[in-house]
C-alpha atoms as a PDB file:
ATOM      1  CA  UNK A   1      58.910 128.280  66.986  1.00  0.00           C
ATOM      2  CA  UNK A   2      55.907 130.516  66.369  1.00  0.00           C
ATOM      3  CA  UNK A   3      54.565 132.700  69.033  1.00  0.00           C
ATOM      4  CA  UNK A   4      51.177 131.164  68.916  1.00  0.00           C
ATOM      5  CA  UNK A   5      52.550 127.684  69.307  1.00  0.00           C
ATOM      6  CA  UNK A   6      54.922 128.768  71.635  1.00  0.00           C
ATOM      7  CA  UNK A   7      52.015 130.031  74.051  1.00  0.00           C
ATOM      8  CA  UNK A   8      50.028 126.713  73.688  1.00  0.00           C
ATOM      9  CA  UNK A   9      52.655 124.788  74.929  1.00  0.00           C
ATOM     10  CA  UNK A  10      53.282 126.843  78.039  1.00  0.00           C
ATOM     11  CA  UNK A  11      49.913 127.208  78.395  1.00  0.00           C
ATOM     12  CA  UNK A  12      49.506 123.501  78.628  1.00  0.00           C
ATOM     13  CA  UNK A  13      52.525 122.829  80.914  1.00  0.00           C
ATOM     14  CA  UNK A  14      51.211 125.607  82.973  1.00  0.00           C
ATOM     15  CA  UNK A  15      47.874 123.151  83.169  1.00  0.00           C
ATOM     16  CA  UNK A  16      49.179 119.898  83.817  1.00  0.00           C
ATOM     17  CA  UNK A  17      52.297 121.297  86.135  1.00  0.00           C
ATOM     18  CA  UNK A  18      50.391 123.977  88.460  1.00  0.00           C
ATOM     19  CA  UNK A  19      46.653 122.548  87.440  1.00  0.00           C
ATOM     20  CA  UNK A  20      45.552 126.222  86.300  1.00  0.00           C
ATOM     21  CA  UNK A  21      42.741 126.323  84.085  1.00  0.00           C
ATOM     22  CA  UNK A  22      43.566 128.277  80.959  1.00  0.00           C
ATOM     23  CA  UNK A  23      40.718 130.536  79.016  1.00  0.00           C
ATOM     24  CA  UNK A  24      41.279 129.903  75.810  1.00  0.00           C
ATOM     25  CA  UNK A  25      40.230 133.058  73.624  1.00  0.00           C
ATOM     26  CA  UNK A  26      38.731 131.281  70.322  1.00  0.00           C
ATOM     27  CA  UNK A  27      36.866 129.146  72.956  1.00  0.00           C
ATOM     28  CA  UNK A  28      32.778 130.109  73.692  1.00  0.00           C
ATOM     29  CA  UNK A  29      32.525 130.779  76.542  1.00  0.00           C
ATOM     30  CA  UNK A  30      29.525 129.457  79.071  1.00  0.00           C
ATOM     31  CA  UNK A  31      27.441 132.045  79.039  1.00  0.00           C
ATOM     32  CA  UNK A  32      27.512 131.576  74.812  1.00  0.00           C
ATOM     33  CA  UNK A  33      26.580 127.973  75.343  1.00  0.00           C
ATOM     34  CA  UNK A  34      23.228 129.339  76.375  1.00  0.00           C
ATOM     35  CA  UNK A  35      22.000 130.548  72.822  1.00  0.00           C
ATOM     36  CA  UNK A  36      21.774 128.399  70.267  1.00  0.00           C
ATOM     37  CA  UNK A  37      24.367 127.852  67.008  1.00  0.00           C
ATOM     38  CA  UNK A  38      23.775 130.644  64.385  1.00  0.00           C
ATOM     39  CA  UNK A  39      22.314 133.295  67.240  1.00  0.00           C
ATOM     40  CA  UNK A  40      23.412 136.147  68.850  1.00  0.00           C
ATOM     41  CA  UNK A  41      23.796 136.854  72.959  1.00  0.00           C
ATOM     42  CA  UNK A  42      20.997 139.383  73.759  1.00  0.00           C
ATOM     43  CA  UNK A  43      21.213 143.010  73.554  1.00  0.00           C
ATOM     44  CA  UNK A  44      19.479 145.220  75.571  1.00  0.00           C
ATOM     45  CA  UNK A  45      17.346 143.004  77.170  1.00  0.00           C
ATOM     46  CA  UNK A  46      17.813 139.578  78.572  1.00  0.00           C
ATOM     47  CA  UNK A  47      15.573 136.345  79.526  1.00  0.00           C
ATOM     48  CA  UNK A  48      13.356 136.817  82.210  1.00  0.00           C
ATOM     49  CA  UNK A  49      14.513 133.263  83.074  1.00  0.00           C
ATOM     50  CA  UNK A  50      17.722 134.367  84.292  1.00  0.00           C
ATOM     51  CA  UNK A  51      16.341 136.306  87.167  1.00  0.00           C
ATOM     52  CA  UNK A  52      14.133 133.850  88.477  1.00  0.00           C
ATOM     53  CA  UNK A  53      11.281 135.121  86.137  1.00  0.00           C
ATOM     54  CA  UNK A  54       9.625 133.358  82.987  1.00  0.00           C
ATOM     55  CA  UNK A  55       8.459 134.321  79.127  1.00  0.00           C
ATOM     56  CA  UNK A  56       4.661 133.808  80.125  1.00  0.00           C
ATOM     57  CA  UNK A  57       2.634 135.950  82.298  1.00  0.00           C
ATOM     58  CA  UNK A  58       0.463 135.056  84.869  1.00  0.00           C
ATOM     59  CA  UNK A  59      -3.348 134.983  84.295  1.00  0.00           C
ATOM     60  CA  UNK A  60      -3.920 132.273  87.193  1.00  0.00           C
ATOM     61  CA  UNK A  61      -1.392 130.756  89.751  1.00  0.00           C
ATOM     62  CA  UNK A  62      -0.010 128.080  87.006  1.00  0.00           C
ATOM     63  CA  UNK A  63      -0.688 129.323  83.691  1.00  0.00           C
ATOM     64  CA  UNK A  64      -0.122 132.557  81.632  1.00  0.00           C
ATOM     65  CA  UNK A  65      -0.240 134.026  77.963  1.00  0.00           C
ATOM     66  CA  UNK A  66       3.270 134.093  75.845  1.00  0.00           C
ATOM     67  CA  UNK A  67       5.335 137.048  76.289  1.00  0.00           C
ATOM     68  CA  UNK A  68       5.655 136.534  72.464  1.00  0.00           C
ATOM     69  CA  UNK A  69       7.046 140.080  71.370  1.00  0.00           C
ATOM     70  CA  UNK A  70      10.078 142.071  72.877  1.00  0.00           C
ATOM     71  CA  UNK A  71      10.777 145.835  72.283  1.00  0.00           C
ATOM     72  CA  UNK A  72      14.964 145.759  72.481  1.00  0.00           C
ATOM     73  CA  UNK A  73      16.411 148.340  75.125  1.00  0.00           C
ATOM     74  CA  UNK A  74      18.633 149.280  72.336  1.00  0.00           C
ATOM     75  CA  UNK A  75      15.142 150.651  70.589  1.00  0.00           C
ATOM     76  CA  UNK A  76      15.109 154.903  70.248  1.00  0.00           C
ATOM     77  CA  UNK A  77      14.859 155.887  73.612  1.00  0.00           C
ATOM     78  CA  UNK A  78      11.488 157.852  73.536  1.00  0.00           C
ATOM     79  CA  UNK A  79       9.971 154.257  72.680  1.00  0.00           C
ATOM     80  CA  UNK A  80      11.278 153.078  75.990  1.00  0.00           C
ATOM     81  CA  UNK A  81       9.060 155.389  78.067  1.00  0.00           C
ATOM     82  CA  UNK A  82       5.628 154.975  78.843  1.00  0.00           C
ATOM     83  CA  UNK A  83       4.169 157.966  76.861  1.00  0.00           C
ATOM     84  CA  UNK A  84       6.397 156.856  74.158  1.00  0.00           C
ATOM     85  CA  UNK A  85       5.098 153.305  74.187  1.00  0.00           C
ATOM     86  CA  UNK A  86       1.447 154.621  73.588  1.00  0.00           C
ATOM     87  CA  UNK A  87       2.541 156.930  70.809  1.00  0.00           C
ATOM     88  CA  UNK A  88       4.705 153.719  69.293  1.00  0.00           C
ATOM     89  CA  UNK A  89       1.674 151.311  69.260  1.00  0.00           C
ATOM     90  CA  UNK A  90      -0.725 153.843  67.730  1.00  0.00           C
ATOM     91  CA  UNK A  91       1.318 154.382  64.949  1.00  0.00           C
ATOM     92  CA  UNK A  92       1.270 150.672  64.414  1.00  0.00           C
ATOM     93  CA  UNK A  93      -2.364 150.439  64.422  1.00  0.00           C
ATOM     94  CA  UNK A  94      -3.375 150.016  68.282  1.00  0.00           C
ATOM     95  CA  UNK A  95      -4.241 152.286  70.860  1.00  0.00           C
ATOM     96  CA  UNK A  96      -5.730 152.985  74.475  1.00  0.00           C
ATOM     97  CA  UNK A  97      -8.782 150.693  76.074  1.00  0.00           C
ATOM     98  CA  UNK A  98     -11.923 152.087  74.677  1.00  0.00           C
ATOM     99  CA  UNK A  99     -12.772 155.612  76.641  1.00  0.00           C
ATOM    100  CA  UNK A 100     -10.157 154.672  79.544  1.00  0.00           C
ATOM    101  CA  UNK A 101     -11.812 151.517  80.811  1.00  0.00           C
ATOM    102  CA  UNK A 102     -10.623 148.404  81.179  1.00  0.00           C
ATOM    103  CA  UNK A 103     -12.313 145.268  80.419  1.00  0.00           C
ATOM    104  CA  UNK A 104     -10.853 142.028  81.580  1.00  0.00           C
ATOM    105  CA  UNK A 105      -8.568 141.020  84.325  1.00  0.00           C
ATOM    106  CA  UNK A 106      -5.515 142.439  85.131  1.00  0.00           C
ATOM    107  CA  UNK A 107      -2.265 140.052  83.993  1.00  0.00           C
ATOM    108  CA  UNK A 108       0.975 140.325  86.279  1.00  0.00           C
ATOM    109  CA  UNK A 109       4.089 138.867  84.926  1.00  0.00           C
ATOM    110  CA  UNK A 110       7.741 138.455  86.365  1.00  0.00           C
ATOM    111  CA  UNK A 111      10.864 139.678  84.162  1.00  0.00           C
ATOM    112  CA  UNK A 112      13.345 138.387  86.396  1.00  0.00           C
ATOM    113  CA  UNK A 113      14.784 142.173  86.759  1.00  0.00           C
ATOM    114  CA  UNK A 114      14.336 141.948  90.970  1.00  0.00           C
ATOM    115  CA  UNK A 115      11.084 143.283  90.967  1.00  0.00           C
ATOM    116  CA  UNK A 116       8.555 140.069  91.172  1.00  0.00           C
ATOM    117  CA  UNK A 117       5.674 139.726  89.918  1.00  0.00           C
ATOM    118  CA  UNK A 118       4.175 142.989  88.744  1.00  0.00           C
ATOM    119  CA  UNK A 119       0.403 143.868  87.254  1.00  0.00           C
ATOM    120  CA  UNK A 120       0.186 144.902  83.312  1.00  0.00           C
ATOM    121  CA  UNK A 121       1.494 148.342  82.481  1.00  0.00           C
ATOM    122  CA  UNK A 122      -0.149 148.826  79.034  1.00  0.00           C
ATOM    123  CA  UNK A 123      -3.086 147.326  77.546  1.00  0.00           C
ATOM    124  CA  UNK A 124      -3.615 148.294  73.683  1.00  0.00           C
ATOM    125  CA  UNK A 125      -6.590 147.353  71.718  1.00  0.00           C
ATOM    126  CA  UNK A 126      -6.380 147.778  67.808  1.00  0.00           C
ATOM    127  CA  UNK A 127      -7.434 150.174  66.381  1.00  0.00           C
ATOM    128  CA  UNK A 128      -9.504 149.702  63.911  1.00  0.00           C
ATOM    129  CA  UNK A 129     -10.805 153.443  62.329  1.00  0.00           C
ATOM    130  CA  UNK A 130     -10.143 156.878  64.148  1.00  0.00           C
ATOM    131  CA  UNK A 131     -12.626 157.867  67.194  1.00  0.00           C
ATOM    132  CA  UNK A 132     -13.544 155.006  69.220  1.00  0.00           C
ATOM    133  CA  UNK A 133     -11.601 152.407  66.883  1.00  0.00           C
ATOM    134  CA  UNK A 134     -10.307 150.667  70.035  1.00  0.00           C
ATOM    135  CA  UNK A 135     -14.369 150.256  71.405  1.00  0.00           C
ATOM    136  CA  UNK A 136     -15.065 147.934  67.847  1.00  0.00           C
ATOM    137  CA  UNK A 137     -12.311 145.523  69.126  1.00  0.00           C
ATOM    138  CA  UNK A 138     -13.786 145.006  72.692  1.00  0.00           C
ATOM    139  CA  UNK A 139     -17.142 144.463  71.106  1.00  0.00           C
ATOM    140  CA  UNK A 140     -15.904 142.250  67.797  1.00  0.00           C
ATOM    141  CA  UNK A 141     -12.444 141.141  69.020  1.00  0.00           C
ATOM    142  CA  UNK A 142      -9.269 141.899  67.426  1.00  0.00           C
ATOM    143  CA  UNK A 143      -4.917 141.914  68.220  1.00  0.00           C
ATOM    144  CA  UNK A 144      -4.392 143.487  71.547  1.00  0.00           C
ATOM    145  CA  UNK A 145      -1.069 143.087  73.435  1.00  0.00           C
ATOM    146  CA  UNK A 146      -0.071 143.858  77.271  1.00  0.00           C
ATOM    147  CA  UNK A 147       3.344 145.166  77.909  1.00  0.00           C
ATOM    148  CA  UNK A 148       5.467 144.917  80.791  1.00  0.00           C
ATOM    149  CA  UNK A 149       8.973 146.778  81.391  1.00  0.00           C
ATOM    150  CA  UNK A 150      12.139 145.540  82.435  1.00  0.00           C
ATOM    151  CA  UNK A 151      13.500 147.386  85.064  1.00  0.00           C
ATOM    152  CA  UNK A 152      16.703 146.717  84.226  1.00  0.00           C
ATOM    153  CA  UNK A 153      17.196 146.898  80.285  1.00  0.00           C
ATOM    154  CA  UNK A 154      14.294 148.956  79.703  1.00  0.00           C
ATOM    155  CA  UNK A 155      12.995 146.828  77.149  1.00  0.00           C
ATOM    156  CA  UNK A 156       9.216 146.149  76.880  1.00  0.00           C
ATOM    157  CA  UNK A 157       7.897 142.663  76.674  1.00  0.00           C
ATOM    158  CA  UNK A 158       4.744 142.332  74.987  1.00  0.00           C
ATOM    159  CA  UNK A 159       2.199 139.510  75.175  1.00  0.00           C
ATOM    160  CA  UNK A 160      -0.042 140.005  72.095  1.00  0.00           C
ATOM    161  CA  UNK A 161      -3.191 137.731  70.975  1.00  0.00           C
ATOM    162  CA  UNK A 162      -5.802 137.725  68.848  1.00  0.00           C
ATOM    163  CA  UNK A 163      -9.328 137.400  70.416  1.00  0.00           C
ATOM    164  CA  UNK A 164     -12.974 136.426  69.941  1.00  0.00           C
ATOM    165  CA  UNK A 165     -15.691 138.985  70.206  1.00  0.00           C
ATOM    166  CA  UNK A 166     -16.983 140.148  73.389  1.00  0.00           C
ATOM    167  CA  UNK A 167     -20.249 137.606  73.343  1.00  0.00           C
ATOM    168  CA  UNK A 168     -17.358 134.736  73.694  1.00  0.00           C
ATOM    169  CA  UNK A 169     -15.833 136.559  76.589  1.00  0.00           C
ATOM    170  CA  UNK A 170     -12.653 137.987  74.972  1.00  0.00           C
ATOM    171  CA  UNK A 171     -11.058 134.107  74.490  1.00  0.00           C
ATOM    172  CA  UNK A 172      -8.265 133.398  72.635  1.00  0.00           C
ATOM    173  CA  UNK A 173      -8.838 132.424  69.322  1.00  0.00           C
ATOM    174  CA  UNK A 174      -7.513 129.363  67.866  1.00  0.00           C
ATOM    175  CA  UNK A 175      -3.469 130.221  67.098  1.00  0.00           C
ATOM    176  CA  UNK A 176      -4.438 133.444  68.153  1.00  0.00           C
ATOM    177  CA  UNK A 177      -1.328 133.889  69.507  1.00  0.00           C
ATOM    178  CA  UNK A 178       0.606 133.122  66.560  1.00  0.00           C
ATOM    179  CA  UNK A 179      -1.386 135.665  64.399  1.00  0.00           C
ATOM    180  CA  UNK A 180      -1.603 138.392  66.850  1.00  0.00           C
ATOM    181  CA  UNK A 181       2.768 138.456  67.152  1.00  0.00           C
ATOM    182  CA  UNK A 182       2.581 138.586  63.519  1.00  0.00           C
ATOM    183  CA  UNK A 183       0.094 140.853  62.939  1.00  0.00           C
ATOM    184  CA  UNK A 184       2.240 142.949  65.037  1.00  0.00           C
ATOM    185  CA  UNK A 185       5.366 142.503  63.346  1.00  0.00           C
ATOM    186  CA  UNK A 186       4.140 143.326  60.022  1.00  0.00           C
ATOM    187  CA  UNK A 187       2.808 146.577  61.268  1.00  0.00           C
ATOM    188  CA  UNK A 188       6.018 147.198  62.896  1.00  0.00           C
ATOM    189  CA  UNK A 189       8.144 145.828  59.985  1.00  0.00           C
ATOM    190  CA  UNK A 190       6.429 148.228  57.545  1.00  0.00           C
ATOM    191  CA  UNK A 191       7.380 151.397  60.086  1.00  0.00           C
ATOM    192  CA  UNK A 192      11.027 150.529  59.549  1.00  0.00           C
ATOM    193  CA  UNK A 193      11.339 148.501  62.846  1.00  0.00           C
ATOM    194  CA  UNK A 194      14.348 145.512  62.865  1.00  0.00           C
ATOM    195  CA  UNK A 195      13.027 141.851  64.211  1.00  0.00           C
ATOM    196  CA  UNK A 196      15.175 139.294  65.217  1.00  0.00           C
ATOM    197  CA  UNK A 197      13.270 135.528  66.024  1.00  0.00           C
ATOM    198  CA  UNK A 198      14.315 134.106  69.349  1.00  0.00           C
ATOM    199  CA  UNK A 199      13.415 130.229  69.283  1.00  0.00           C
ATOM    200  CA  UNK A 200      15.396 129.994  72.510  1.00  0.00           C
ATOM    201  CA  UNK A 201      13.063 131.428  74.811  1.00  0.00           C
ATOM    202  CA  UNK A 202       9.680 129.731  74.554  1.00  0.00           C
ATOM    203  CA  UNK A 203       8.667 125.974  74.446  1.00  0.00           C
ATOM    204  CA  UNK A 204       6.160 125.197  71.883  1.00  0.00           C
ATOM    205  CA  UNK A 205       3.134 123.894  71.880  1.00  0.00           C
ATOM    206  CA  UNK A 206       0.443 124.390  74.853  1.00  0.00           C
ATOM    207  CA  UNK A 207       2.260 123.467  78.511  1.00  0.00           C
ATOM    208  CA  UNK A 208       1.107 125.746  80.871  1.00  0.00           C
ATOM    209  CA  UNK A 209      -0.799 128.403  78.274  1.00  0.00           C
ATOM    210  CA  UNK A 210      -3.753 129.686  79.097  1.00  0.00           C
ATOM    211  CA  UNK A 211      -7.043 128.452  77.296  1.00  0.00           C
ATOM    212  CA  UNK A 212      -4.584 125.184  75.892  1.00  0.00           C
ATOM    213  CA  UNK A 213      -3.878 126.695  72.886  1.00  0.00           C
ATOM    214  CA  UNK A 214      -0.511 125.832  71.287  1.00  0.00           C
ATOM    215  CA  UNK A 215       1.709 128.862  70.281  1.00  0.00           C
ATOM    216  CA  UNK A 216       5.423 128.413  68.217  1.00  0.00           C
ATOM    217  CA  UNK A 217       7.601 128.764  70.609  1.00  0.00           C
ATOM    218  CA  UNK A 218       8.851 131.876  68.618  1.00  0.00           C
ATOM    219  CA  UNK A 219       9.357 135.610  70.054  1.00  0.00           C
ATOM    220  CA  UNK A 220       9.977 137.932  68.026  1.00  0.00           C
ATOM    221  CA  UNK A 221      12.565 140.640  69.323  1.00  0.00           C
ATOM    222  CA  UNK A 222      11.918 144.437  67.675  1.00  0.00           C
ATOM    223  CA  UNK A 223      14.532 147.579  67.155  1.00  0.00           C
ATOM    224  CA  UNK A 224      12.696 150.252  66.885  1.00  0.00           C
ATOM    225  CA  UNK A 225      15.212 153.384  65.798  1.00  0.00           C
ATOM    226  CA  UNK A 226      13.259 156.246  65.526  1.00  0.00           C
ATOM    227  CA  UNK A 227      10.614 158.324  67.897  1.00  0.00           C
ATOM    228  CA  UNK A 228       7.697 157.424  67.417  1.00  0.00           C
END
């Protein structure tokens, strides 16, 4: 008899006999069942979900914007500090609020890392043209993105939008939060950065989004390898 048959039938006298459950090894585990077919377990990061957190931040009690872009903890590890997050993003084409002030309210979101619900850590603007770039987009509108770390992985999760010009109060613009994660990710993708798209992670359509505009459901996770 083979060894590998030979194990399969102890192994199932062993679970009818002394009822102990077996593990078989080409069998997916549980926590596998999670992702779907065709997609890998997360790497250095992991759904906010899972601590008691959620993919949307919180701009009121009930509804939030799409954390629709993730920054992998596996990403060079001068990306995954906060002076290295500001370089990162203005070699993409964003950069600070315009002269240090902040216009808007502040966004808190929860990453389920243990640390609750915690105020924005980043707010870039893009930048449109050297000197003052980032004032054009809070008077005409533009991408910007928030960004929140997890405590835990490191990895930054990044809510990014497109919006309306100032006169219209900064709203969302219609898919804007479809073509602000893509804008994104084609500035990243041309700087060498690796995406990954998560459909796992997000419901489609417009449940619980701020302004009731629908999004994808897609996030879109980055690698970034080098030092920005």
């Amino acid at each position: 008899m083979r060894p590998v048959a030979f194990f399969v039938l102890c192994a199932v006298v062993v679970q009818r006999v002394v009822g102990v459950s077996i593990d078989w090894p080409w069998r997916a585990s549980s926590s596998d069942d999670q992702y779907r077919l065709g997609s890998n377990p997360p790497s250095g990061w992991h759904d906010p979900a899972d601590g008691g957190g959620r993919m949307l931040d919180y701009t009121t009690i009930f509804y939030g914007e799409p954390l629709n872009v993730i920054i992998s903890g596996d990403s060079h590890p001068d990306v995954l500090t906060h002076a290295g997050l500001h370089k990162y993003a203005k070699s993409i084409g964003f950069s600070e609020e315009c002269l240090g002030i902040h216009m808007g309210d502040l966004h808190s979101a929860d990453l389920g890392d243990g640390e609750g619900r915690k105020d924005e850590q980043f707010l870039a603007r893009q930048h449109y043209f050297p000197i003052w770039g980032t004032c054009w987009e809070s008077l005409a509108g533009g991408n910007h993105f928030r960004a929140w770390q997890q405590k835990d992985t490191k990895a930054w999760f990044l809510a990014v939008s497109k919006e309306k010009y100032v006169g219209e109060h900064h709203q969302i613009i219609d898919d804007g939060y479809n073509i602000g994660r893509d804008y994104l990710v084609s500035r990243a993708l041309r700087k060498g950065a690796r995406v990954e798209w998560r459909e796992d992670l997000l419901e489609a359509g417009d449940e619980e989004i701020n302004h009731g505009i629908a999004q994808d459901g897609r996030v879109a996770v980055l690698t970034v390898d080098y030092a920005p």
